[in-house]
N, C-alpha and C. Protein backbone atom coordinates (compact mmCIF):
# COMPACT_ATOMS: atom_id res chain seq x y z
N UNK A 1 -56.28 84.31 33.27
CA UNK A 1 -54.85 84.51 33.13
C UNK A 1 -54.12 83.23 33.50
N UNK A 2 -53.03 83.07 32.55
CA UNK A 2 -52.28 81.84 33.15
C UNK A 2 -51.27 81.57 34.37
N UNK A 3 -51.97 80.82 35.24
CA UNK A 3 -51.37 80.59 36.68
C UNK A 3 -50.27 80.07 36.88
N UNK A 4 -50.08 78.83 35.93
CA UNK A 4 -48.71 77.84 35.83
C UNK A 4 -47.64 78.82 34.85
N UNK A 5 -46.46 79.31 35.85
CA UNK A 5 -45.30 80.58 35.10
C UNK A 5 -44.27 79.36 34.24
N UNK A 6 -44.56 77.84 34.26
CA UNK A 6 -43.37 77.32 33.83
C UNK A 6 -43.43 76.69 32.47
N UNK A 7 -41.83 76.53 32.04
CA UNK A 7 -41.81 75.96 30.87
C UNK A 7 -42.32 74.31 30.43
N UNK A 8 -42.32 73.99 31.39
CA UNK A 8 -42.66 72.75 31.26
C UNK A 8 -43.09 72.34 32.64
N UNK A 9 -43.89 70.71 32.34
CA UNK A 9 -44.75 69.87 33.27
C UNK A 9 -44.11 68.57 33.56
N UNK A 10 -43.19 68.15 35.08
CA UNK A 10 -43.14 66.68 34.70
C UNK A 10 -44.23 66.34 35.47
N UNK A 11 -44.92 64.96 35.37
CA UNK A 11 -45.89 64.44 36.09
C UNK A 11 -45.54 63.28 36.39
N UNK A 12 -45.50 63.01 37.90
CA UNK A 12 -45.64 61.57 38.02
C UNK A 12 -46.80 60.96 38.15
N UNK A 13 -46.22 59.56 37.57
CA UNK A 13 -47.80 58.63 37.56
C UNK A 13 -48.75 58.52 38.59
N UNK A 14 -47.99 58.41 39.47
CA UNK A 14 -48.53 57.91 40.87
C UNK A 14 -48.89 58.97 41.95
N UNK A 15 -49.71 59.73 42.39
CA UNK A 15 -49.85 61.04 43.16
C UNK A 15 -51.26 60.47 44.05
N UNK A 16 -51.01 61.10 45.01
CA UNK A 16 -51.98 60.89 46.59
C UNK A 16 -53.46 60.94 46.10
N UNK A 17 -53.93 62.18 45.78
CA UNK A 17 -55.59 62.13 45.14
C UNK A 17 -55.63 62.16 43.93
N UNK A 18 -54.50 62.36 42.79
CA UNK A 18 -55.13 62.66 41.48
C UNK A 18 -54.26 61.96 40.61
N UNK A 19 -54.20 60.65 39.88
CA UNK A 19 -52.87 60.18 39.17
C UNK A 19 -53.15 61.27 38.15
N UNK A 20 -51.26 60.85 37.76
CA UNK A 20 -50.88 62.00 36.60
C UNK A 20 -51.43 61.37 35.55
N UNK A 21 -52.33 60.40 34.67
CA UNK A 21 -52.96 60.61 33.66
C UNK A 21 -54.04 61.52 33.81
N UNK A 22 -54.57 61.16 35.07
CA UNK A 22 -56.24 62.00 34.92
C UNK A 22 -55.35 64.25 34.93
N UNK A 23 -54.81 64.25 36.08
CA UNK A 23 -54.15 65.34 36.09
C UNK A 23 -53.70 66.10 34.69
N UNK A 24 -53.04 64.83 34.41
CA UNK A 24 -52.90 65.37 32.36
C UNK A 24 -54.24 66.08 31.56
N UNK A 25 -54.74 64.92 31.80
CA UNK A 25 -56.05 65.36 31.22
C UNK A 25 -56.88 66.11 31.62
N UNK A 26 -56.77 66.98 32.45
CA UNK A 26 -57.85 68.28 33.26
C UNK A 26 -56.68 68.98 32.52
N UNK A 27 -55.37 69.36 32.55
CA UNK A 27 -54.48 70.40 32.24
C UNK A 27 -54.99 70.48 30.82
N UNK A 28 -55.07 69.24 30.17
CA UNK A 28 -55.65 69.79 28.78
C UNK A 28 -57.04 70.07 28.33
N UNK A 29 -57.74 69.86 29.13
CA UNK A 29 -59.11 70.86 28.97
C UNK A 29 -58.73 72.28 29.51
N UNK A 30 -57.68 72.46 30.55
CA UNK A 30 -58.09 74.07 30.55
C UNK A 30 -57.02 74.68 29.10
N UNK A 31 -56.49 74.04 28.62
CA UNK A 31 -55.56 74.59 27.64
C UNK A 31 -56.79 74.84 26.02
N UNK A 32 -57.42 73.90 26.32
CA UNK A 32 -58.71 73.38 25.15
C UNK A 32 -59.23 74.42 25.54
N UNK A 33 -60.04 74.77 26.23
CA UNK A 33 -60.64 75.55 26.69
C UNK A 33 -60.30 77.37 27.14
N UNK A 34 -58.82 77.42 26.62
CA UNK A 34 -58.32 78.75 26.63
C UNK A 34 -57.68 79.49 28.13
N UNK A 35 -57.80 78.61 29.19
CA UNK A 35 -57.35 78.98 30.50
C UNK A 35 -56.19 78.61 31.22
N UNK A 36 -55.42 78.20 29.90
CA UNK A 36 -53.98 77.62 30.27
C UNK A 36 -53.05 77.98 29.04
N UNK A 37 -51.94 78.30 29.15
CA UNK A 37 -51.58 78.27 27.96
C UNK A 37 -50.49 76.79 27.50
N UNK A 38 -50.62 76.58 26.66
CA UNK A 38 -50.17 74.80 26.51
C UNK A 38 -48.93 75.03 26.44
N UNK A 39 -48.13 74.05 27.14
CA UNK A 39 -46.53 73.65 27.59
C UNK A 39 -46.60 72.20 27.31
N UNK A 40 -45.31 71.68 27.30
CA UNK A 40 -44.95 70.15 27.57
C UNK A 40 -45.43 69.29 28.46
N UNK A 41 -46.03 68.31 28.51
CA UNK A 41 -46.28 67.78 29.89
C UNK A 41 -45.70 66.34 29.65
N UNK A 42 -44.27 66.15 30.73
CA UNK A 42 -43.65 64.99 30.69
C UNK A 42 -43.93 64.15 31.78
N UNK A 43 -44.70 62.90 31.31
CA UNK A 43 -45.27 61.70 32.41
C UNK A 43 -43.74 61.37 33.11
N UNK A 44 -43.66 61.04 34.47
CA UNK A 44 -43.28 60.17 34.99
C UNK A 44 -43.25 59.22 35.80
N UNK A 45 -42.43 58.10 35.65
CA UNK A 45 -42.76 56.79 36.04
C UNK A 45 -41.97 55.43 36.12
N UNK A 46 -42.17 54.93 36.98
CA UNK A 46 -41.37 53.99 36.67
C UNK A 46 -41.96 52.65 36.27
N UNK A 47 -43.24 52.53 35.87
CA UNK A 47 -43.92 51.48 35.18
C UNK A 47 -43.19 51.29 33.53
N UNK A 48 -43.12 50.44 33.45
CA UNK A 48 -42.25 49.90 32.22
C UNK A 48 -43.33 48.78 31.30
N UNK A 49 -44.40 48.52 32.21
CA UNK A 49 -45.28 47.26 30.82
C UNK A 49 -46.13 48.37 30.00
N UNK A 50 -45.96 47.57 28.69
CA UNK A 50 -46.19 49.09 27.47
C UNK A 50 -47.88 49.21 27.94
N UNK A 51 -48.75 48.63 28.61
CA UNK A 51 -50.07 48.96 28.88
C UNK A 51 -50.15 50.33 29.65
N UNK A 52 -49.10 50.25 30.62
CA UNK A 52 -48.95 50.93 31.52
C UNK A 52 -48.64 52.63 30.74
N UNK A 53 -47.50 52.16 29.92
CA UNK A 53 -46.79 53.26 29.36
C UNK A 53 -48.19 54.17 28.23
N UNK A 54 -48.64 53.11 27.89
CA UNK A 54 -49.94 53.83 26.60
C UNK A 54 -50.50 54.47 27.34
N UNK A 55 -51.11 53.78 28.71
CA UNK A 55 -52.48 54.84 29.29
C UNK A 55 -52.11 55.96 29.41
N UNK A 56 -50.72 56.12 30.03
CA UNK A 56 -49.51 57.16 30.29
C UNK A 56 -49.89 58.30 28.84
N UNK A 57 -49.18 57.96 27.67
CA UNK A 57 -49.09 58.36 26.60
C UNK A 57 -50.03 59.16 26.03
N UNK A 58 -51.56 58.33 26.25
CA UNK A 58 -53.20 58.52 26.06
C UNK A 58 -53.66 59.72 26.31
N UNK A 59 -53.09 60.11 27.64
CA UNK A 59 -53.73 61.35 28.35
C UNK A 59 -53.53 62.33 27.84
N UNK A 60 -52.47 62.52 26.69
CA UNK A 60 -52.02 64.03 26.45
C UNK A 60 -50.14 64.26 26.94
N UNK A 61 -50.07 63.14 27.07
CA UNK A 61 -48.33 64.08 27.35
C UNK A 61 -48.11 64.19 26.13
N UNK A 62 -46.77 64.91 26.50
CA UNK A 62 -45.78 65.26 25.14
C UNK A 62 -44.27 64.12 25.53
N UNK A 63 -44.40 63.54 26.25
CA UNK A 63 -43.01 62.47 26.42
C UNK A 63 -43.19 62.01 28.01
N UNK A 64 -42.47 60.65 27.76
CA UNK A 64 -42.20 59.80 28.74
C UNK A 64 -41.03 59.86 29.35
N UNK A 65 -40.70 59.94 30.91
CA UNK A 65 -39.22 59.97 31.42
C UNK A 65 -39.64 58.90 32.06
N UNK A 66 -38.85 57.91 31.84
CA UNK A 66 -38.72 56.80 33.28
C UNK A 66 -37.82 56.71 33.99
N UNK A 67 -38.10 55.93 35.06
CA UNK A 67 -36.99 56.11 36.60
C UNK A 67 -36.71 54.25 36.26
N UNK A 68 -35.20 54.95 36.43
CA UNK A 68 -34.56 55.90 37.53
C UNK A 68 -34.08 56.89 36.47
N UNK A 69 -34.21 57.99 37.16
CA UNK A 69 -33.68 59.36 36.07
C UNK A 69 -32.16 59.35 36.14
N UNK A 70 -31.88 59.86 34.99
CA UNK A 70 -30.34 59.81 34.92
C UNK A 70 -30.02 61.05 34.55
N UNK A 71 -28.78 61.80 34.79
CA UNK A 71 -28.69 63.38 34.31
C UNK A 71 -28.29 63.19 32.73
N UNK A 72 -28.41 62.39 32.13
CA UNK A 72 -28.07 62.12 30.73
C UNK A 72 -29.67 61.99 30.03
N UNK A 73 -30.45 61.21 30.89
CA UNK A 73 -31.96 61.21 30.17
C UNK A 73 -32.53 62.28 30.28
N UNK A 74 -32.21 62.91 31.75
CA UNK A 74 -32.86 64.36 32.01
C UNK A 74 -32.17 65.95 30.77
N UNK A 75 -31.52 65.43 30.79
CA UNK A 75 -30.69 66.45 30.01
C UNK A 75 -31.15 66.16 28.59
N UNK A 76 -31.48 65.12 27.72
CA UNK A 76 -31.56 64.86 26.39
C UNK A 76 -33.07 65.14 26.68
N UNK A 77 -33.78 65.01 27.58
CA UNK A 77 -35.40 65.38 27.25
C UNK A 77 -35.53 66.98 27.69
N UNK A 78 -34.62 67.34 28.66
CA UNK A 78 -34.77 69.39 28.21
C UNK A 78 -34.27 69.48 27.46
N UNK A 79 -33.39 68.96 26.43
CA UNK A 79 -33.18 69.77 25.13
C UNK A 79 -33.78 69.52 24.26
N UNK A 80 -34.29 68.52 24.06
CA UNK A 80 -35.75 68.36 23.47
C UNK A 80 -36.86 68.93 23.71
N UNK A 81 -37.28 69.45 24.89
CA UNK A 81 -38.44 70.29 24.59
C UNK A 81 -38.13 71.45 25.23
N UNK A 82 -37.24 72.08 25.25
CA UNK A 82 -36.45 73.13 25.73
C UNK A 82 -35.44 73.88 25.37
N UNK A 83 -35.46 74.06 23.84
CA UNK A 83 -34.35 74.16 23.22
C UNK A 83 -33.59 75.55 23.68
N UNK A 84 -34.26 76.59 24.41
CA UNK A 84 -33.63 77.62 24.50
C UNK A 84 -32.45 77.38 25.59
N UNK A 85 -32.34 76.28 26.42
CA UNK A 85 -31.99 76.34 27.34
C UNK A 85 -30.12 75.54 26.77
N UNK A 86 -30.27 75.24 25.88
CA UNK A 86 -28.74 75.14 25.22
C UNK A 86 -27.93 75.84 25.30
């Protein structure tokens, strides 16, 4: 049964034991694998060199937010993958 109740995933890049690419990429084996049901997963970060941004990209998100967040970027990327929320 699916554990995660939300509409969406942000991830930041940078996390204590697990960066958010690898993290991405376990969320989408359990989705591959039928034990998740698939949502958005939005990287975040404040790395800006496009190497940085691809590996980002690579893992499986569905979009990039970079910092510093603004309630104008935050707002144009939930209505983008959030349309009910208009």
């Amino acid at each position: 049964e699916d554990q995660l109740p939300y509409a969406l995933i942000i991830m930041d890049y940078e996390m204590p034991e697990m960066n958010g690419p690898e993290c991405t990429q376990r969320i989408r084996q359990l989705v591959e694998c039928g034990r998740l049901d698939d949502r958005p997963i939005i990287g975040h970060t404040a790395y800006s060199a496009n190497e940085d941004l691809d590996q980002f990209r690579q893992c499986g998100l569905s979009d990039i937010l970079e910092k510093p967040v603004t309630d104008k970027s935050l707002q144009k990327l939930l209505e983008k993958w959030l349309p009910f929320l208009e």
